[in-house]
C-alpha atoms as a PDB file:
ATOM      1  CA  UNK A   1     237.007 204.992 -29.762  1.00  0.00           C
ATOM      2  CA  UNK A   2     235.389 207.766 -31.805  1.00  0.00           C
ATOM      3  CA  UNK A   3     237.088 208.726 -35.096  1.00  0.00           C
ATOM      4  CA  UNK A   4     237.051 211.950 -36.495  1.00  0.00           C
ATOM      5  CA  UNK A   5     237.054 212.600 -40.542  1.00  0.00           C
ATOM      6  CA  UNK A   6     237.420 215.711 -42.073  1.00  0.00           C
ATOM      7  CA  UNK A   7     236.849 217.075 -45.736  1.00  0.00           C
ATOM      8  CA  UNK A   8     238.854 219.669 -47.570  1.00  0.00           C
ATOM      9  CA  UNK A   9     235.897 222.331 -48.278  1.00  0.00           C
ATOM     10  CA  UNK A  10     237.185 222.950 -51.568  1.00  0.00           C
ATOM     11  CA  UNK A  11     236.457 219.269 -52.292  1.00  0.00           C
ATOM     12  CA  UNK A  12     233.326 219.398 -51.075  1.00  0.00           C
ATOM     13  CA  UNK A  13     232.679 222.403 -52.923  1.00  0.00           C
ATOM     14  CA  UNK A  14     233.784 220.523 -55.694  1.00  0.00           C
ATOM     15  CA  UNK A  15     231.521 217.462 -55.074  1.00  0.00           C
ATOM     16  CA  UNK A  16     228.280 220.040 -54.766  1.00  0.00           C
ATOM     17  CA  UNK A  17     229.069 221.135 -58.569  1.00  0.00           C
ATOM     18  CA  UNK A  18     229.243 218.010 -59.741  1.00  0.00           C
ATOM     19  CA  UNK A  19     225.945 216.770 -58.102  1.00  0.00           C
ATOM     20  CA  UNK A  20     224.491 220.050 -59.135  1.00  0.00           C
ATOM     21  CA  UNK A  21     226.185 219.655 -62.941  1.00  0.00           C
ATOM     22  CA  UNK A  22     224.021 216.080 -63.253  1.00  0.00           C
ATOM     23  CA  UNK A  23     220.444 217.664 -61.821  1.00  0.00           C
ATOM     24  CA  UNK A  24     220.696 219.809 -64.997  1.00  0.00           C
ATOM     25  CA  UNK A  25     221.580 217.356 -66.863  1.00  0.00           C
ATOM     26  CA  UNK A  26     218.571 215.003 -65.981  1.00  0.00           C
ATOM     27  CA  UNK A  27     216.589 218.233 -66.301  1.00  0.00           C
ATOM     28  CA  UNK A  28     217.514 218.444 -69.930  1.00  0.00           C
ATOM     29  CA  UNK A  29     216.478 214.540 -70.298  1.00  0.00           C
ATOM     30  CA  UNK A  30     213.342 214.841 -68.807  1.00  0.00           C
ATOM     31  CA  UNK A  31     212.329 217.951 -71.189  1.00  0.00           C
ATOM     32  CA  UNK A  32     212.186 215.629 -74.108  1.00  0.00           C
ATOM     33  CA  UNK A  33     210.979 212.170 -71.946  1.00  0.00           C
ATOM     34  CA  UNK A  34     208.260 211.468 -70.101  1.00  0.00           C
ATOM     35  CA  UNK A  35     209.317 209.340 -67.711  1.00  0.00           C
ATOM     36  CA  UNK A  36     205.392 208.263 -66.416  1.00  0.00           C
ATOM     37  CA  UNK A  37     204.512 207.093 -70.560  1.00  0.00           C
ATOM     38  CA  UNK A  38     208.024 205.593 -70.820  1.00  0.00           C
ATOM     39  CA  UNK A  39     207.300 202.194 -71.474  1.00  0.00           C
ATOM     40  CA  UNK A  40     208.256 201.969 -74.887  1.00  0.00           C
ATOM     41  CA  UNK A  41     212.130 200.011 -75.528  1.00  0.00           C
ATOM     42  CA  UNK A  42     213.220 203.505 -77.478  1.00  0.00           C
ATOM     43  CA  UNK A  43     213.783 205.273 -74.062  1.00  0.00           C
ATOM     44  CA  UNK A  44     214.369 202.436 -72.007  1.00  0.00           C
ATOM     45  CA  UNK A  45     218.632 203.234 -72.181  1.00  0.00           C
ATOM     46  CA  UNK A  46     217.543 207.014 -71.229  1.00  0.00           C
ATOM     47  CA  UNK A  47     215.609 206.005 -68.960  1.00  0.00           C
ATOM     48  CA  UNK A  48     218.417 203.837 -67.638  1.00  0.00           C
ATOM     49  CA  UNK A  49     220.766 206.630 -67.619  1.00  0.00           C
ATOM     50  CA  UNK A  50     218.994 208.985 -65.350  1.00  0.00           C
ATOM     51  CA  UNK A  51     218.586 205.798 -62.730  1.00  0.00           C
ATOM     52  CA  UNK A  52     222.563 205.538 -62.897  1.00  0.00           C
ATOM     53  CA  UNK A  53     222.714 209.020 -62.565  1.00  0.00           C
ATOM     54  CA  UNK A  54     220.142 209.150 -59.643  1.00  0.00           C
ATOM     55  CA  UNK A  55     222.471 206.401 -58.229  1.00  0.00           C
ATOM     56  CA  UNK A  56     225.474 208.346 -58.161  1.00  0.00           C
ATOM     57  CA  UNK A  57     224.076 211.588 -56.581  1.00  0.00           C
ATOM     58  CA  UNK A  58     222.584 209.451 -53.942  1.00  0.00           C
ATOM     59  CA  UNK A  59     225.969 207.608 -52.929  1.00  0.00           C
ATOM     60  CA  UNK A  60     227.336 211.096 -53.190  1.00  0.00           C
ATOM     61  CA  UNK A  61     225.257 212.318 -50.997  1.00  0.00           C
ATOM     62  CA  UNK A  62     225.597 209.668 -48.193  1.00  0.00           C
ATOM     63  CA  UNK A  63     229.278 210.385 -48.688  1.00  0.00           C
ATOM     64  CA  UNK A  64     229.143 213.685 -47.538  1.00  0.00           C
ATOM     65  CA  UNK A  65     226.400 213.091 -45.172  1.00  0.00           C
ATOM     66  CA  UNK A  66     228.931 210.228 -43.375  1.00  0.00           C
ATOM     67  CA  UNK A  67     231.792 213.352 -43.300  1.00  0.00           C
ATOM     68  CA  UNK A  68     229.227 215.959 -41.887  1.00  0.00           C
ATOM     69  CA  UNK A  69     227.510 213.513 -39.167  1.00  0.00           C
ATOM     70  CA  UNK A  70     230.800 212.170 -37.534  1.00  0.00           C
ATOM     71  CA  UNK A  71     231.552 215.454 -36.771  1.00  0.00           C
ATOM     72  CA  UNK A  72     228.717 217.308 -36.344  1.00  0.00           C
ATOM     73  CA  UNK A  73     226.443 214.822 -35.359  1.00  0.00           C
ATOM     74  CA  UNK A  74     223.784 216.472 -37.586  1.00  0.00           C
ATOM     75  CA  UNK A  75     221.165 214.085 -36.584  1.00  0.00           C
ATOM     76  CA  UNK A  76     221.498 213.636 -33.245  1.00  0.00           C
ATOM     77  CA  UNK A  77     218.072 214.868 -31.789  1.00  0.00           C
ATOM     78  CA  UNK A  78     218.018 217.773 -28.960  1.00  0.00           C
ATOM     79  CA  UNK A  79     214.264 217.151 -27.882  1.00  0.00           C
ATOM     80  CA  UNK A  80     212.105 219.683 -25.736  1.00  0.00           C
ATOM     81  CA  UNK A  81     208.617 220.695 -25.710  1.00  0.00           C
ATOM     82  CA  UNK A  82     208.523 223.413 -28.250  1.00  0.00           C
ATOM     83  CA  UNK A  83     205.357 225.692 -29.564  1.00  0.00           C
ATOM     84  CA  UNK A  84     205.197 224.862 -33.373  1.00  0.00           C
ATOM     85  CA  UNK A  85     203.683 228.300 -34.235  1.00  0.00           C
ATOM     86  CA  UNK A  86     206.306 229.940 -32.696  1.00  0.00           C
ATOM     87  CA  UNK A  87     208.835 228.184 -34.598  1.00  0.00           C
ATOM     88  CA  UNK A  88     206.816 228.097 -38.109  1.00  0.00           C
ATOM     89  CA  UNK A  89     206.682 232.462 -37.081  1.00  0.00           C
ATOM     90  CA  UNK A  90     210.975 232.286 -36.585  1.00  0.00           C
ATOM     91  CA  UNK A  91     211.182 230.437 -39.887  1.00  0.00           C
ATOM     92  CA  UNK A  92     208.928 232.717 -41.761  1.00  0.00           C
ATOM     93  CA  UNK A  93     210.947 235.515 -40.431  1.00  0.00           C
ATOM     94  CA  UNK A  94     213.921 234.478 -41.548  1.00  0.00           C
ATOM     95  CA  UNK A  95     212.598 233.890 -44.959  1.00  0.00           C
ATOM     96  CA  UNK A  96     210.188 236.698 -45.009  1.00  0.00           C
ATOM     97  CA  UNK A  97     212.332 239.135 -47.133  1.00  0.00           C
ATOM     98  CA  UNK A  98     213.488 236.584 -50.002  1.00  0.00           C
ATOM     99  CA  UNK A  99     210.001 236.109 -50.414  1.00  0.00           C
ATOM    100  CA  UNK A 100     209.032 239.671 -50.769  1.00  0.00           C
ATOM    101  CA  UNK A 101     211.326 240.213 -53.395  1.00  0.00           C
ATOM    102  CA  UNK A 102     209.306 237.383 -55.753  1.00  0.00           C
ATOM    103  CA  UNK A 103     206.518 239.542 -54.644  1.00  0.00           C
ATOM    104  CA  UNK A 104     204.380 236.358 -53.037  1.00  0.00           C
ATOM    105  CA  UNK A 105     201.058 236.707 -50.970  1.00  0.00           C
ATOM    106  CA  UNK A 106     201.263 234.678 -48.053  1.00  0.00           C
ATOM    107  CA  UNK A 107     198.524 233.901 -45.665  1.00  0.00           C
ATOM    108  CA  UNK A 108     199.211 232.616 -42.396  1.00  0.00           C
ATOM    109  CA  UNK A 109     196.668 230.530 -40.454  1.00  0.00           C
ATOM    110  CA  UNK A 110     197.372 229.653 -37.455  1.00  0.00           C
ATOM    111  CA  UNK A 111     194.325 229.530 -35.563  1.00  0.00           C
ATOM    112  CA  UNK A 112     194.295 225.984 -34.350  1.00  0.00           C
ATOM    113  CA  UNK A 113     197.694 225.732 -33.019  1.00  0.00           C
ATOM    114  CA  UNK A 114     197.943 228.827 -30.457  1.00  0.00           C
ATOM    115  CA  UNK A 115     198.700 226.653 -27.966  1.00  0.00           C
ATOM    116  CA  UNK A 116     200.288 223.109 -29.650  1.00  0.00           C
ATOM    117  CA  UNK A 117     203.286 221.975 -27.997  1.00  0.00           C
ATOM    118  CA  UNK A 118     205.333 219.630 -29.663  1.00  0.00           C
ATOM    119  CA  UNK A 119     207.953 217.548 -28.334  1.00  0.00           C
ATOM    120  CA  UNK A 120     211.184 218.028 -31.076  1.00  0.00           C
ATOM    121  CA  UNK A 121     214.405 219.680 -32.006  1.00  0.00           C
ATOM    122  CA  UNK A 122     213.811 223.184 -32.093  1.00  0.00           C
ATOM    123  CA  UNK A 123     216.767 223.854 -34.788  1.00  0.00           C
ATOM    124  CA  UNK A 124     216.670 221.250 -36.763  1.00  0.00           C
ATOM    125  CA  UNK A 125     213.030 221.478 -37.453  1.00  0.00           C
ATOM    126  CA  UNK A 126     213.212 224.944 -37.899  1.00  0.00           C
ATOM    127  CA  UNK A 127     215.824 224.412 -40.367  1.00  0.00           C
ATOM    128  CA  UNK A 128     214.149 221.737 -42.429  1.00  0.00           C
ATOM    129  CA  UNK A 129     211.525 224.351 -42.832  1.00  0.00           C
ATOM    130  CA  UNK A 130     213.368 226.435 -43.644  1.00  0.00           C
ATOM    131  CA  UNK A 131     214.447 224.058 -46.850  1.00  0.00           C
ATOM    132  CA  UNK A 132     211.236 223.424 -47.604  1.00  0.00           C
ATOM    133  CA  UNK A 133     210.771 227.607 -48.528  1.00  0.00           C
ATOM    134  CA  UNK A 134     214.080 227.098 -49.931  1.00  0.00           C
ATOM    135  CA  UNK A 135     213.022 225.170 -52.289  1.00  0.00           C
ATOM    136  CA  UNK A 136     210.126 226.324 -52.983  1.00  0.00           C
ATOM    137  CA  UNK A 137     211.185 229.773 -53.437  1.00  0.00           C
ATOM    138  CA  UNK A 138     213.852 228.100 -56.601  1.00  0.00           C
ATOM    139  CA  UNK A 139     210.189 227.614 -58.038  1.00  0.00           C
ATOM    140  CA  UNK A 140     207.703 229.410 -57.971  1.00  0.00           C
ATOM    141  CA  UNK A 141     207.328 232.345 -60.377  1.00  0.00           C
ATOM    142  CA  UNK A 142     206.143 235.725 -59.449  1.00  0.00           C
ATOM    143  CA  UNK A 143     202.941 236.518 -58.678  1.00  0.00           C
ATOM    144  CA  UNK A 144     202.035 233.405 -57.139  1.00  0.00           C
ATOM    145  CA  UNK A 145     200.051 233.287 -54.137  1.00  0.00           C
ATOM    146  CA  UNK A 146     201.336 230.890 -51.088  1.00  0.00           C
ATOM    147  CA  UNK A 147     198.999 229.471 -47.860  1.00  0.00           C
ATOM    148  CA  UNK A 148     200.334 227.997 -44.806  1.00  0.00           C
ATOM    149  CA  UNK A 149     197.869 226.380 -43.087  1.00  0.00           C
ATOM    150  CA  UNK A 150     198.222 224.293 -39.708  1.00  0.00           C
ATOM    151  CA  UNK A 151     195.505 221.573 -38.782  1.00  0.00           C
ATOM    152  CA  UNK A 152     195.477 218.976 -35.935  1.00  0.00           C
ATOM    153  CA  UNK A 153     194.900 215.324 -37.530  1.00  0.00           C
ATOM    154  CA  UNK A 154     193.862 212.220 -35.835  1.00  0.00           C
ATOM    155  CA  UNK A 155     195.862 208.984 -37.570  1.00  0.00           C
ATOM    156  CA  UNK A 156     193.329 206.731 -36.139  1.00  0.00           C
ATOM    157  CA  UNK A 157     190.391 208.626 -37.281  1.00  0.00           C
ATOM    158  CA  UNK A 158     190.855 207.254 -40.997  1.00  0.00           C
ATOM    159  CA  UNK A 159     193.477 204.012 -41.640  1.00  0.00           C
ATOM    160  CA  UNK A 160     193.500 205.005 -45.437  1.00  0.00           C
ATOM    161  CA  UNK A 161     195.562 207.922 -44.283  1.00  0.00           C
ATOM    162  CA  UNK A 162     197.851 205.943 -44.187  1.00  0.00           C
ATOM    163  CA  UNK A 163     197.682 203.920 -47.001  1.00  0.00           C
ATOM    164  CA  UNK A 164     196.881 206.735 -49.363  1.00  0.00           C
ATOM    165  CA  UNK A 165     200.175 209.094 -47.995  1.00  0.00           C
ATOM    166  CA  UNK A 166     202.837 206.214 -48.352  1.00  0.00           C
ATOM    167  CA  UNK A 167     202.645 204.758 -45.184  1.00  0.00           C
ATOM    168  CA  UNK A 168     201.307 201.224 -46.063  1.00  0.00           C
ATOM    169  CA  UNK A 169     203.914 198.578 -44.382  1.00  0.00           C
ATOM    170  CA  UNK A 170     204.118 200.209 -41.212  1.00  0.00           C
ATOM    171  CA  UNK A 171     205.664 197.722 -38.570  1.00  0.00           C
ATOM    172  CA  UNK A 172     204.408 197.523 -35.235  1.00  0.00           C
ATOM    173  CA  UNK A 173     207.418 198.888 -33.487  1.00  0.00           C
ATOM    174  CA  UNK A 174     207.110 202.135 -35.990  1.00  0.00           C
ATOM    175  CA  UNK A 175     203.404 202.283 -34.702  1.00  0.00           C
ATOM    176  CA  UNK A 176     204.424 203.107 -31.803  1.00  0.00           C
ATOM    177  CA  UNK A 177     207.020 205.277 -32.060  1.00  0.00           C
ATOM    178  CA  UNK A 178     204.305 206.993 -34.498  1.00  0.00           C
ATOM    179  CA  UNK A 179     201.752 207.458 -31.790  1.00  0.00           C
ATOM    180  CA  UNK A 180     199.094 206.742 -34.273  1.00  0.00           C
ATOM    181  CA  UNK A 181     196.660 207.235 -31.614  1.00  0.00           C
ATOM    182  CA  UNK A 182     197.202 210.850 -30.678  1.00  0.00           C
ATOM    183  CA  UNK A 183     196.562 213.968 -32.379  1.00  0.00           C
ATOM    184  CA  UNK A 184     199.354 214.758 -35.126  1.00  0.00           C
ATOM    185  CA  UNK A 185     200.593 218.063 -36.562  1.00  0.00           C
ATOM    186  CA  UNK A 186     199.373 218.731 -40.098  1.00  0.00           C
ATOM    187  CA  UNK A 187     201.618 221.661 -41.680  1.00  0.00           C
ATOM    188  CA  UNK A 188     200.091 222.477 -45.412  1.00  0.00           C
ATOM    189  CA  UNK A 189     201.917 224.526 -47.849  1.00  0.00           C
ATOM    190  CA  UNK A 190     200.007 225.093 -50.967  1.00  0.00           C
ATOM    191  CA  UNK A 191     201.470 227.420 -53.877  1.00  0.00           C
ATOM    192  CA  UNK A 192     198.830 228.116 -56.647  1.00  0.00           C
ATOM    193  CA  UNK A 193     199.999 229.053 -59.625  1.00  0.00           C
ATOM    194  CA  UNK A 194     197.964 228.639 -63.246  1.00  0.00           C
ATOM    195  CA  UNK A 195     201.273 229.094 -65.054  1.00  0.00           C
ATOM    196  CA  UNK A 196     203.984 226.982 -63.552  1.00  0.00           C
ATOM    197  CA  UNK A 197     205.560 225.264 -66.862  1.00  0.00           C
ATOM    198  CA  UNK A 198     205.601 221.882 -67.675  1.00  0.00           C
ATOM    199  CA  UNK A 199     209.203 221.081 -67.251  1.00  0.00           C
ATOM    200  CA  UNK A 200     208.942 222.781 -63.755  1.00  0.00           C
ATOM    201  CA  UNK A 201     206.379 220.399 -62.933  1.00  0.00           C
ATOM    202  CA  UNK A 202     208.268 217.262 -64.141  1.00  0.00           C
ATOM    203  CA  UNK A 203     210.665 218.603 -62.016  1.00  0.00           C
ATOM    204  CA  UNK A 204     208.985 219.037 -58.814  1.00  0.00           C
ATOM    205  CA  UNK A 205     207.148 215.513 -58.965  1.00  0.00           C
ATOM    206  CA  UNK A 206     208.716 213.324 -61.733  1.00  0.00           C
ATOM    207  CA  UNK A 207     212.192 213.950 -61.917  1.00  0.00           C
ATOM    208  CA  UNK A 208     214.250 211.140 -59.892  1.00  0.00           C
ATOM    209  CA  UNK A 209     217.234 212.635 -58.583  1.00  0.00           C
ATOM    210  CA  UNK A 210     217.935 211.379 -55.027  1.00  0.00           C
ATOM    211  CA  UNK A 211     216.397 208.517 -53.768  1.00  0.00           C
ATOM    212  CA  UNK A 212     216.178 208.022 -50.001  1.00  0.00           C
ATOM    213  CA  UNK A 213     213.678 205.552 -47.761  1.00  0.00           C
ATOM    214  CA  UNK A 214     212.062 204.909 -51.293  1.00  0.00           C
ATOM    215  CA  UNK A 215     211.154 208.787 -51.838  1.00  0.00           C
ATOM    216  CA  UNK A 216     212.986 210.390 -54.718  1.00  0.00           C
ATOM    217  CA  UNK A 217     213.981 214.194 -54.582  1.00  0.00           C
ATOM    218  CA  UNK A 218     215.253 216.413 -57.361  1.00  0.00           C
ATOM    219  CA  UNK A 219     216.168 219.071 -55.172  1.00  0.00           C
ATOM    220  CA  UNK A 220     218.807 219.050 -52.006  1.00  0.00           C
ATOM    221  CA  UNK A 221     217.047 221.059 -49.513  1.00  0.00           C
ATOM    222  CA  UNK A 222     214.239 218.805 -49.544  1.00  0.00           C
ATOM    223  CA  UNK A 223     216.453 215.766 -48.977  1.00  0.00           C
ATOM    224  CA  UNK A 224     217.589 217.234 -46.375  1.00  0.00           C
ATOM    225  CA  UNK A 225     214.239 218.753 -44.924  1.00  0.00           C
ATOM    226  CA  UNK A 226     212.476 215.330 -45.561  1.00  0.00           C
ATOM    227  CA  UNK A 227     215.694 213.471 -43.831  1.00  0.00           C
ATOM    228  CA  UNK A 228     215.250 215.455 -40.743  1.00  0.00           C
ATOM    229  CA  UNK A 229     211.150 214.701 -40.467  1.00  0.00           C
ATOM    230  CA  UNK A 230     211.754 211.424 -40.622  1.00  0.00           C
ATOM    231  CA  UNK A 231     214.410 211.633 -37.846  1.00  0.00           C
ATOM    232  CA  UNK A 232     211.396 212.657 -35.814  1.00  0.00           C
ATOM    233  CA  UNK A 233     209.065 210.079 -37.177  1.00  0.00           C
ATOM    234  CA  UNK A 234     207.353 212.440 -39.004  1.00  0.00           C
ATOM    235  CA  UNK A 235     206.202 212.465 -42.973  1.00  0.00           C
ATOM    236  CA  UNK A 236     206.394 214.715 -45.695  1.00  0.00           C
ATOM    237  CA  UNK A 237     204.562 214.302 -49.274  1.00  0.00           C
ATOM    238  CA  UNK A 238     203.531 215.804 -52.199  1.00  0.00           C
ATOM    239  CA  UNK A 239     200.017 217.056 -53.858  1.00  0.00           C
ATOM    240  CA  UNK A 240     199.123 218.148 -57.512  1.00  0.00           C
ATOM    241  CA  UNK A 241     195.955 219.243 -58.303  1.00  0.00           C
ATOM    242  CA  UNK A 242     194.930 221.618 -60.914  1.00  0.00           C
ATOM    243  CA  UNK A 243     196.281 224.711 -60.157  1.00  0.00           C
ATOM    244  CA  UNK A 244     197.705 224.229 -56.838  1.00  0.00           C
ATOM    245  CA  UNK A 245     200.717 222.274 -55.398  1.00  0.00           C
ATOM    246  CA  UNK A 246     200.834 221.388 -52.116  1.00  0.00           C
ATOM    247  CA  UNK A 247     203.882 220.245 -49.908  1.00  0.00           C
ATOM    248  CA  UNK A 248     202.577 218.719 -46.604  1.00  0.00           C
ATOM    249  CA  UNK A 249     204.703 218.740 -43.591  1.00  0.00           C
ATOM    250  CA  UNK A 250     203.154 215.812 -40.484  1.00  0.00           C
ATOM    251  CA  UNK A 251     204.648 216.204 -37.753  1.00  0.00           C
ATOM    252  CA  UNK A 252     203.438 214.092 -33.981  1.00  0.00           C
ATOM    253  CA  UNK A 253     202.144 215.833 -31.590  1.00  0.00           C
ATOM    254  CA  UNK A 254     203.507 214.582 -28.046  1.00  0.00           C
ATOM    255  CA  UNK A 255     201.389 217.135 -25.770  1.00  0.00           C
ATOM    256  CA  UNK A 256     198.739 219.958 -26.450  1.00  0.00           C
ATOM    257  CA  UNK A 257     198.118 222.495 -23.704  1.00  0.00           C
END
């Protein structure tokens, strides 16, 4: 028999602050640590701390995640054929005027994928994009320029892929599922910025706040965004180089018209 649980909001309101109370907290450690040169014993217990700390936001989280799915059955996938443009156009939409108001250039390129059906869930997707401008948009300063470009990939074109997006111990039962044969959806979102600080950076790609299927996230709207992809067999990954950071969304594609 199915159980239901419920949570006092004001406790989970009260759980959010906390989680949100340690993020700034590790953000203030990792101003004065580098955490990629720490290999020295004098930061090895600070280094220790934001791991325990990492640990506790993560438990946390599946906490509240084990609330929120009983009930809501959060990640229980609705799938139809869906046009990906259409839904990447609803998502910048919805977006469209928080954006304006940090005064961000965006380019939309969607060229390639007129006519891409994909087979997912329509709202959850959307809403996992919708996290990933979220966060982004917690970011970026103003005056930065944002592209969103779409491109069809083929896995089996190049195996270091793969390897080289951390996909390495793929089983053969994931293959599968992953379709490694067809064409796959390859949704780029590139910020460039020559000004983004230092401890913004650490932030975005160094800061180990949330670890989940050996990924760590400082931020929970990509958890959850990144959660969702995977729920679809899907990836999600990070690029820094020079001047531009990219957040790339892959996502399979089941049927093209």
């Amino acid at each position: 028999m199915k159980q239901n649980f419920y949570i006092n909001n004001k406790l989970k309101d009260l759980i959010s602050n906390i989680i949100y109370d340690v993020q700034n907290y590790n953000n203030i450690i990792s101003k004065y640590i580098d955490i990629e040169r720490c290999a020295n014993n004098y930061c090895s217990e600070a280094r220790a701390t934001i791991v325990r700390q990492s640990l506790l936001i993560n438990r946390t989280m599946e906490a509240l995640n084990d609330f929120n799915d009983i009930n809501s059955d959060s990640f229980k996938l609705n799938m139809n054929f869906e046009n990906i443009s259409v839904i990447i156009n609803e998502a910048l939409d919805d977006i469209f005027d928080l954006f304006k108001s940090k005064r961000i250039k965006m380019t939309l390129n969607d060229k390639i994928l007129k006519e891409c059906i994909v087979l997912m869930d329509r709202d959850k997707i959307k809403r996992s994009i919708l996290n990933v401008f979220t966060f982004i948009y917690n970011i970026i300063k103003v005056n930065t320029s944002m592209d969103i470009t779409y491109n069809l990939i083929d896995y089996d074109d190049d195996k270091e892929f793969l390897l080289i997006n951390g996909i390495d111990n793929i089983s053969k039962k994931d293959e599968k599922t992953l379709d490694l044969n067809e064409e796959c959806i390859d949704i780029s979102i590139t910020f460039k910025s020559d000004d983004i600080p230092d401890d913004i950076k650490r932030m975005l790609f160094k800061t180990p706040l949330i670890s989940y299927d050996n990924f760590n996230f400082n931020n929970l709207y990509l958890y959850t965004a990144y959660r969702t992809i995977k729920e679809h067999y899907g990836n999600i990954w990070f690029e820094s180089v020079k001047n531009e950071q990219r957040i790339n969304i892959i996502l399979p594609a089941k049927n093209k018209l």
